[in-house]
Protein backbone atom coordinates (compact mmCIF):
# COMPACT_ATOMS: atom_id res chain seq x y z
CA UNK A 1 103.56 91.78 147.17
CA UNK A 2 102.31 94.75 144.33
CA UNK A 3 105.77 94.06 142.78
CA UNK A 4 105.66 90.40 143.11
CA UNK A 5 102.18 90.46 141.16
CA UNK A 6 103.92 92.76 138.69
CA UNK A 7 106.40 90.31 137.71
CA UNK A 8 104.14 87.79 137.84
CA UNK A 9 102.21 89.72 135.20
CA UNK A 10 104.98 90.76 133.02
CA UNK A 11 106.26 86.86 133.58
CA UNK A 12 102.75 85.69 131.58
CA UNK A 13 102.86 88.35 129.43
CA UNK A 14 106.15 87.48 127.77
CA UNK A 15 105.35 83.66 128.06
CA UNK A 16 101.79 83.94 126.61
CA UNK A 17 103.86 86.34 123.31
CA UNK A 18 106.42 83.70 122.95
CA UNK A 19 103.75 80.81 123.20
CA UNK A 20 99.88 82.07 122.59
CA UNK A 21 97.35 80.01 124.27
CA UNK A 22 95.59 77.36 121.80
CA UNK A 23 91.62 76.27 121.61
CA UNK A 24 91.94 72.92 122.98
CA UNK A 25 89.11 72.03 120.46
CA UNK A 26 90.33 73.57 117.12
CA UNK A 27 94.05 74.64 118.44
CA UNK A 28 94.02 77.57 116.62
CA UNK A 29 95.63 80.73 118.92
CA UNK A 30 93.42 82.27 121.50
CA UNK A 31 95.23 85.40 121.81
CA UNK A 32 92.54 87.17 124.27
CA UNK A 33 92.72 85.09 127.41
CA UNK A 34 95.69 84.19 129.56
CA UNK A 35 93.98 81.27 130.82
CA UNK A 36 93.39 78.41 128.99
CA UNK A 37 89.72 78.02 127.36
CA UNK A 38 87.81 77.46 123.94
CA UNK A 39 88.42 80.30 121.34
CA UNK A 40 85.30 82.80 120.18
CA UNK A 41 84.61 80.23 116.73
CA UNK A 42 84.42 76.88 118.97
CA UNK A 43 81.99 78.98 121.55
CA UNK A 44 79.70 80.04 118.63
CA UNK A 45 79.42 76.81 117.03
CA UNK A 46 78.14 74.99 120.83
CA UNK A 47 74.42 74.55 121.37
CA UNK A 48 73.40 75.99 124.84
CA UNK A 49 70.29 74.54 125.71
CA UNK A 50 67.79 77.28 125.70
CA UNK A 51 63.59 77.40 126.45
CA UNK A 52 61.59 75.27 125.91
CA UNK A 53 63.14 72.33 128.10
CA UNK A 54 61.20 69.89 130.82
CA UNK A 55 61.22 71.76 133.77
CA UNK A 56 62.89 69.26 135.76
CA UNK A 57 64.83 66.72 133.63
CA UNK A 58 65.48 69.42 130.80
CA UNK A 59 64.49 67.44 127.99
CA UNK A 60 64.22 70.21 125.00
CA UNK A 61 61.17 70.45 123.43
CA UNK A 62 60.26 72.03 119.95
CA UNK A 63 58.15 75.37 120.19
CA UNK A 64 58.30 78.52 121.29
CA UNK A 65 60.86 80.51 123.94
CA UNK A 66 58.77 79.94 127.25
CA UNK A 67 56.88 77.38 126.86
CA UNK A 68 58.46 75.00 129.33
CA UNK A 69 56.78 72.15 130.33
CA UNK A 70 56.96 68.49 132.29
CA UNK A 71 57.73 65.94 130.12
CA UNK A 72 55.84 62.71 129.99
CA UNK A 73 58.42 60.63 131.42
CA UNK A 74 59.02 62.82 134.33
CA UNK A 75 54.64 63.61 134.79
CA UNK A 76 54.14 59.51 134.71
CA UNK A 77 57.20 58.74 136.49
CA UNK A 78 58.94 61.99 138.87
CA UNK A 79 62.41 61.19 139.28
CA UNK A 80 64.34 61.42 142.88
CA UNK A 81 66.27 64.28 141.64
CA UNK A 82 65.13 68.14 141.75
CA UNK A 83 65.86 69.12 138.46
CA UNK A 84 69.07 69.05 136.04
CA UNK A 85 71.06 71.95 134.50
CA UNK A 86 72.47 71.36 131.53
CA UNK A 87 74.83 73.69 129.30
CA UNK A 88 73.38 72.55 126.07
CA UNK A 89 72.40 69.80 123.50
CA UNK A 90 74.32 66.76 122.95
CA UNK A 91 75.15 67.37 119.33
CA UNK A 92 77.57 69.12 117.29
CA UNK A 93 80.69 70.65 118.20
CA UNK A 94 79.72 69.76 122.10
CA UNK A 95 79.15 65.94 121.15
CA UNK A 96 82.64 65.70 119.56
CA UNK A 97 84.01 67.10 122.27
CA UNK A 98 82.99 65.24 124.98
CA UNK A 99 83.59 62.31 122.99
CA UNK A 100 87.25 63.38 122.70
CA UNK A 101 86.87 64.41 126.60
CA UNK A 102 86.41 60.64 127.80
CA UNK A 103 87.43 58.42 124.51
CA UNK A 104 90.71 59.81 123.30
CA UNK A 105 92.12 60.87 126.86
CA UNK A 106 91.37 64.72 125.84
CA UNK A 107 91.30 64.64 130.14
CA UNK A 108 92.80 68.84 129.93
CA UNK A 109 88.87 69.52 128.16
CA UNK A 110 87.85 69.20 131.70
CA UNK A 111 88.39 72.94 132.61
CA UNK A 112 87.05 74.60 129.87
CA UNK A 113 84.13 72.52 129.64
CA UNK A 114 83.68 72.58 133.82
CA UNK A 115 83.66 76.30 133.41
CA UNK A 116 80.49 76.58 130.82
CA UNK A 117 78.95 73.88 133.24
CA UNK A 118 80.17 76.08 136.25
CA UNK A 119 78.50 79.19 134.77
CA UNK A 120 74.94 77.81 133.63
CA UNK A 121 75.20 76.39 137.47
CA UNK A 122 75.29 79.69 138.92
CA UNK A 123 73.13 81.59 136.60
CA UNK A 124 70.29 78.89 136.67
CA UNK A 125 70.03 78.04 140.10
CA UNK A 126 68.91 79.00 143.47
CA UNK A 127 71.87 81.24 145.23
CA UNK A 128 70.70 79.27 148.14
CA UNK A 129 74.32 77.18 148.13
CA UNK A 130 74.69 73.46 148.02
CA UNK A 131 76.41 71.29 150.79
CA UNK A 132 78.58 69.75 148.73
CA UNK A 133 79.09 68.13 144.89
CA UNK A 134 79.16 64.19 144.47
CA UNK A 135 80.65 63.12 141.26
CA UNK A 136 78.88 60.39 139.56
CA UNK A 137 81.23 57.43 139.95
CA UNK A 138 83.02 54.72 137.18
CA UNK A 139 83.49 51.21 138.35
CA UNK A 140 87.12 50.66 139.16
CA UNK A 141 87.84 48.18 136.08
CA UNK A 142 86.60 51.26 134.06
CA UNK A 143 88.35 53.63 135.78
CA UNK A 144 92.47 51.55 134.95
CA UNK A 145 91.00 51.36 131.59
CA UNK A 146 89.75 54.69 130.99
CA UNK A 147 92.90 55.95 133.34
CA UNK A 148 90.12 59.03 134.56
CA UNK A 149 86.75 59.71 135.55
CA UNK A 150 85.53 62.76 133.44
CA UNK A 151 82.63 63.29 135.75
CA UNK A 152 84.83 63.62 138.70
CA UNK A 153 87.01 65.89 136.83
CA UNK A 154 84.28 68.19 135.96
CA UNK A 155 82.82 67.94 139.53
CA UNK A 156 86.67 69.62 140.89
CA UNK A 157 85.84 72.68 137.94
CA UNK A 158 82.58 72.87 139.71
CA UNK A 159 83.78 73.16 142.88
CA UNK A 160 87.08 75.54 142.36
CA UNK A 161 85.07 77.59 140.17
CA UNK A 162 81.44 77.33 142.60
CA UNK A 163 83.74 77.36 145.95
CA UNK A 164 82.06 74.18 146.92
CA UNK A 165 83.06 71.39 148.58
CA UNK A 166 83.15 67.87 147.11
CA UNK A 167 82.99 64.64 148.03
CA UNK A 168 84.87 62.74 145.44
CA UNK A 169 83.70 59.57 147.16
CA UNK A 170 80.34 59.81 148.28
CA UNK A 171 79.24 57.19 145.83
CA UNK A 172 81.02 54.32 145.08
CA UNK A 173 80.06 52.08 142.04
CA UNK A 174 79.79 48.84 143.33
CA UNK A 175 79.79 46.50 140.39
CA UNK A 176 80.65 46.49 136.96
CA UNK A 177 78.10 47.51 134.23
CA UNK A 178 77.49 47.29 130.79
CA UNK A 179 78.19 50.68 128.40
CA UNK A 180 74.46 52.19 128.82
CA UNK A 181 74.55 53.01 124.97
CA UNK A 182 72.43 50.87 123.13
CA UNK A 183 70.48 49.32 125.72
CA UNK A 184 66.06 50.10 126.13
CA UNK A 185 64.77 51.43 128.80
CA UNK A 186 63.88 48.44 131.07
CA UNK A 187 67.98 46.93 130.49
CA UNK A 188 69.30 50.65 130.96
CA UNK A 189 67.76 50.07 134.69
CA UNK A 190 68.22 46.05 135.13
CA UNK A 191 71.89 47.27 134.20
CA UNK A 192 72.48 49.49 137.22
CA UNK A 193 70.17 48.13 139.84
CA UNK A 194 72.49 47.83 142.89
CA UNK A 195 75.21 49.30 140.96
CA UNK A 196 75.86 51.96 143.61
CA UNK A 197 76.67 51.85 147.05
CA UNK A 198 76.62 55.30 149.24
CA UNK A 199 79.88 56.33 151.45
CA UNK A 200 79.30 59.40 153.10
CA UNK A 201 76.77 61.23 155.41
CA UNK A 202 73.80 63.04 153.33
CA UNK A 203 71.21 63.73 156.05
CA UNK A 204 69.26 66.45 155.15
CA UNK A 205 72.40 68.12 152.50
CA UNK A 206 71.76 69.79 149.14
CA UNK A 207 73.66 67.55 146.91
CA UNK A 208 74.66 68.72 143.04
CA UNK A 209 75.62 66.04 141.34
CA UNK A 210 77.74 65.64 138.62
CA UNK A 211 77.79 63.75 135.30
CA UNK A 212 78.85 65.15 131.55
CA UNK A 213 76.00 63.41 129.48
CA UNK A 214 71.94 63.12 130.79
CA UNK A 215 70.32 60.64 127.99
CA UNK A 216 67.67 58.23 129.29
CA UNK A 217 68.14 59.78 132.75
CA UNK A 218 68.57 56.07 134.29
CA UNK A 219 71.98 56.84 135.88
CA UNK A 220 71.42 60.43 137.31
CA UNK A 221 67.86 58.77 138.81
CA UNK A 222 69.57 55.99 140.49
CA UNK A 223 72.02 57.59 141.91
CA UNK A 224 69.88 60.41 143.41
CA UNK A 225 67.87 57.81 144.37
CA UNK A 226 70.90 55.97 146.33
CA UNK A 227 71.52 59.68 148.00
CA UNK A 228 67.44 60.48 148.56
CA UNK A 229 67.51 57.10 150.35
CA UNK A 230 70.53 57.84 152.61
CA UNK A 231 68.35 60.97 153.68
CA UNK A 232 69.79 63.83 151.42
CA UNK A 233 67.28 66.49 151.40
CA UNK A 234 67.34 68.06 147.52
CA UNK A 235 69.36 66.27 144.97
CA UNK A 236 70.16 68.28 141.77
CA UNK A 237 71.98 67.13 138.78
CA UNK A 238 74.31 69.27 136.59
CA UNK A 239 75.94 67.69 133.32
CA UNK A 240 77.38 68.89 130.27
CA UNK A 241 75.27 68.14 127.86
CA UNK A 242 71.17 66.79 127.35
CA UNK A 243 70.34 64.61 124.63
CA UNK A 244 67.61 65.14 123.02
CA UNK A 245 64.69 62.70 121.72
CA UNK A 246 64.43 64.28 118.64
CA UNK A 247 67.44 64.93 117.37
C-alpha cells in the first residue's frame, strides 16, 4: 500500500510538471496545488462577506466590524429559515463567475466554488451536524435546457467536502416559473407559490439547504417553508453569494 501511494505520488507529480493545473477563472498556471482550484490573484480579488451582515438573512450592511443587526425585512417579516451563510457579495470577480457557472456551462466551477462555500459552512456554523443537504431544485424544462442544476452541484461539494448526506431529491419543483430577475417583490412570490412540492421525510431533521445566489430571499423562504411545513425542525440556507441592496 506505502509503495502504491508512492507511485501514485510520483504518478501526479510528473503529470502535474508536464501539464500544471490552470485557475478555472483566469487559466493562468496554479503551480501550488495538485488539486484543481482558483489561483492566489482570483482568491484576492473575491469579496467574502464580512461583519456587519443581518444576523439571519445576511444582508450586508454599511458600518462598522460588529455591528450586526436584523434587517427590516427579516424584523417585519421572520423568514422559515434559521439563518443563511454566505461566502461573500454578489459582485465582482464572484458575480462573473457564477454567471459563467450556470450561463456558459462553466459546470467544472462547481468544486472550487463548493469548497469556499464548504469552508465558510464549517467555520460559521454550529458543529452540531446537519441531517442531511437538500439542493434547491430547477424545473425539469430548465434543467434539458440548462443541461445541470448548479445548486445541486454545489450541494455534492458540500456534502463530499462536509461528509454529509444529501438528498438530491427532497424537493421537487413542481411547475415551471418565470426567471426571478426583474420581477418586485409581490410577483417574485406570486411566481413561486406552489412551485415546490416536498419528496422525502423531514420530521424533526436539520436541513442545509443549498442555492448559489440569495437576492430577494423569495426562493430560499419558500422552500424552507415547503420543508418547515413537512415538519423539519431547523432549516438553514448556504449559497454562494448575497446580493446586496446597496450595491
Amino acid at each position: 500500500m506505502k509503495l502504491f501511494t508512492h507511485l501514485k505520488e510520483e504518478v501526479l507529480g510528473f503529470i502535474t510538471l508536464l501539464f500544471p493545473p490552470l485557475c478555472p477563472l483566469c487559466r493562468n498556471h496554479n503551480l501550488d496545488s495538485f488539486q484543481p482550484g482558483l489561483c492566489d490573484s482570483c482568491l484576492a480579488e473575491l469579496k467574502p462577506l464580512s461583519s456587519p451582515f443581518c444576523t439571519i438573512c445576511s444582508l450586508p450592511f454599511e458600518g462598522p466590524p460588529g455591528s450586526d443587526h436584523l434587517c427590516e425585512s427579516c424584523l417585519k417579516n421572520p423568514p422559515p429559515f434559521s439563518g443563511v451563510t454566505a461566502y461573500g457579495i454578489y459582485t465582482g470577480l464572484l458575480r462573473e463567475a457564477i454567471h459563467h457557472y450556470k450561463y456558459e456551462e462553466a459546470f467544472y466551477l462547481h468544486r472550487p466554488l463548493g469548497r469556499l462555500l464548504a469552508e465558510t459552512v464549517a467555520k460559521r456554523l454550529s458543529p452540531e451536524p446537519f441531517d442531511f443537504i437538500v439542493p434547491v431544485p430547477l424545473h425539469l424544462n430548465k434543467l434539458r435546457e440548462r443541461t445541470f442544476n448548479q445548486s445541486l452541484l454545489l450541494a455534492r461539494t458540500l456534502a463530499k467536502t462536509l461528509q454529509l448526506p444529501i438528498e438530491a431529491q427532497g424537493l421537487e419543483r413542481t411547475r415551471p416559473t418565470l426567471s426571478q430577475q426583474g420581477l418586485k417583490s409581490e410577483e417574485r412570490k406570486r411566481n413561486l407559490k406552489g412551485a415546490f412540492s416536498l419528496n422525502t421525510e423531514v420530521k424533526n431533521r436539520r436541513i442545509l439547504l443549498v442555492d448559489d445566489v440569495l437576492t430577494t430571499g423569495t426562493t430560499a423562504r419558500e422552500c424552507s417553508r415547503i420543508l418547515r411545513k413537512g415538519g423539519a425542525r431547523e432549516v438553514h440556507v448556504a449559497v454562494l453569494a448575497r446580493a446586496a441592496k446597496y450595491l
